[in-house]
Protein backbone atom coordinates (compact mmCIF):
# COMPACT_ATOMS: atom_id res chain seq x y z
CA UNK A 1 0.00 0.00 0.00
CA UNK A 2 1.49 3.43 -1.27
CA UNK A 3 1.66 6.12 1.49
CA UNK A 4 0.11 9.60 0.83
CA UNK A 5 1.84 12.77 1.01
CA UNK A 6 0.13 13.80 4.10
CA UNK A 7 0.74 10.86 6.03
CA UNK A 8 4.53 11.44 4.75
CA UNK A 9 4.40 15.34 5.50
CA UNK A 10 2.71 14.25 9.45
CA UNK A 11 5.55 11.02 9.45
CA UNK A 12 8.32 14.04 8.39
CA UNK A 13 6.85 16.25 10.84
CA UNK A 14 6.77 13.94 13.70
CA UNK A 15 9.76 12.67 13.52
CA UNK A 16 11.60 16.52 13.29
CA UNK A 17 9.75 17.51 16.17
CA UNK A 18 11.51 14.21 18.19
CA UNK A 19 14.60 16.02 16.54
CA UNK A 20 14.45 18.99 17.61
CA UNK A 21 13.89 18.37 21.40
CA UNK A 22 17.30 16.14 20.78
CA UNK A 23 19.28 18.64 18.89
CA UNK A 24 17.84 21.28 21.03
CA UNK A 25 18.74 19.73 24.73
CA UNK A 26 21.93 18.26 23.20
CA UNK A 27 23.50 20.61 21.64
CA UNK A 28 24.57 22.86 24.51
CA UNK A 29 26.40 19.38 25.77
CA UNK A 30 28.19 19.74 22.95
CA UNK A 31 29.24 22.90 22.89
CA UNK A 32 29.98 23.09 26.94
CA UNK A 33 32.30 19.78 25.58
CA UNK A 34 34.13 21.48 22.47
CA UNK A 35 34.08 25.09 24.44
CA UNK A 36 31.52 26.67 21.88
CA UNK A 37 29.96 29.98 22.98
CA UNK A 38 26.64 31.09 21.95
CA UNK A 39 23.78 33.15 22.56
CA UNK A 40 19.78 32.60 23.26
CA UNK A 41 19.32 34.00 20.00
CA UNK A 42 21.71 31.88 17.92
CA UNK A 43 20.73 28.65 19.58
CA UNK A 44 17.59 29.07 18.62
CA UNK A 45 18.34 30.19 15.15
CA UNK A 46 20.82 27.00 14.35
CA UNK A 47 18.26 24.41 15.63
CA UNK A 48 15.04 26.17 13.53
CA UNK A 49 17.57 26.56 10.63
CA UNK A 50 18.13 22.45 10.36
CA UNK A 51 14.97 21.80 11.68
CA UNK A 52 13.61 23.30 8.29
CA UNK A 53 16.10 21.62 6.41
CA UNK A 54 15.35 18.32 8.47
CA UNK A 55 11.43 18.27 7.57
CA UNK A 56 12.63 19.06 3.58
CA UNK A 57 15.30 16.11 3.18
CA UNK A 58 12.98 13.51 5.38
CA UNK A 59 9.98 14.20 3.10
CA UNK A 60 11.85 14.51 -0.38
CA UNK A 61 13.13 11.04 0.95
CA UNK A 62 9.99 9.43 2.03
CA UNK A 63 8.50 10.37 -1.29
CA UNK A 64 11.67 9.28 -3.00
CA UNK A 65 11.66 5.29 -1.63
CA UNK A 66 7.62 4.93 -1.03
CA UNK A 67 7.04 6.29 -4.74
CA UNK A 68 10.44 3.25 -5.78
CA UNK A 69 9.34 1.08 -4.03
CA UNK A 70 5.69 1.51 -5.57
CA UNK A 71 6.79 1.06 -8.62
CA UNK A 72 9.02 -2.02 -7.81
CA UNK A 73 6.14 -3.57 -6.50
CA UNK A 74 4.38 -3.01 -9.33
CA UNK A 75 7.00 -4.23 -11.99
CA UNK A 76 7.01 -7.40 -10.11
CA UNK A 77 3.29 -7.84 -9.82
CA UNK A 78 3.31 -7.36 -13.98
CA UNK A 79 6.54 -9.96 -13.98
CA UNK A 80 4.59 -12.59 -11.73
CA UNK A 81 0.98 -11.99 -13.88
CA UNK A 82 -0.65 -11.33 -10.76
């Protein structure tokens, strides 16, 4: 069964929101362990700036395999005469 692009977009979406509460509590670990200063303002900014980019690249690759492996399915369906 193929998957539509809103269950993809609320799959995406779910799964970036899990994301961001890990990139946003663990990235001040990191930086207090590599000694990287930053502001309020700029943590912020850094986690809503890959968050975006997160929900982009997990969509454009949910569409990518679902729609591949779709039309795999369907290749072998004609191959097997089903």
């Amino acid at each position: 069964m193929q998957q539509t692009r809103l269950v993809s977009l609320i799959e995406t979406l779910l799964n970036t929101v899990i994301g961001f509460g890990v990139s946003f509590i663990g990235w001040p670990v990191a930086a207090a362990l590599t000694g990287i200063t930053y502001s309020d303002g700029q943590h912020w900014g850094v986690v809503a700036f890959f968050t975006v980019l997160s929900v982009a690249r997990g969509y454009a690759i949910r569409r990518f395999f679902n729609k591949g492996l779709h039309s795999a399915a369907v290749r072998l369906a004609k191959r097997l005469g089903v």
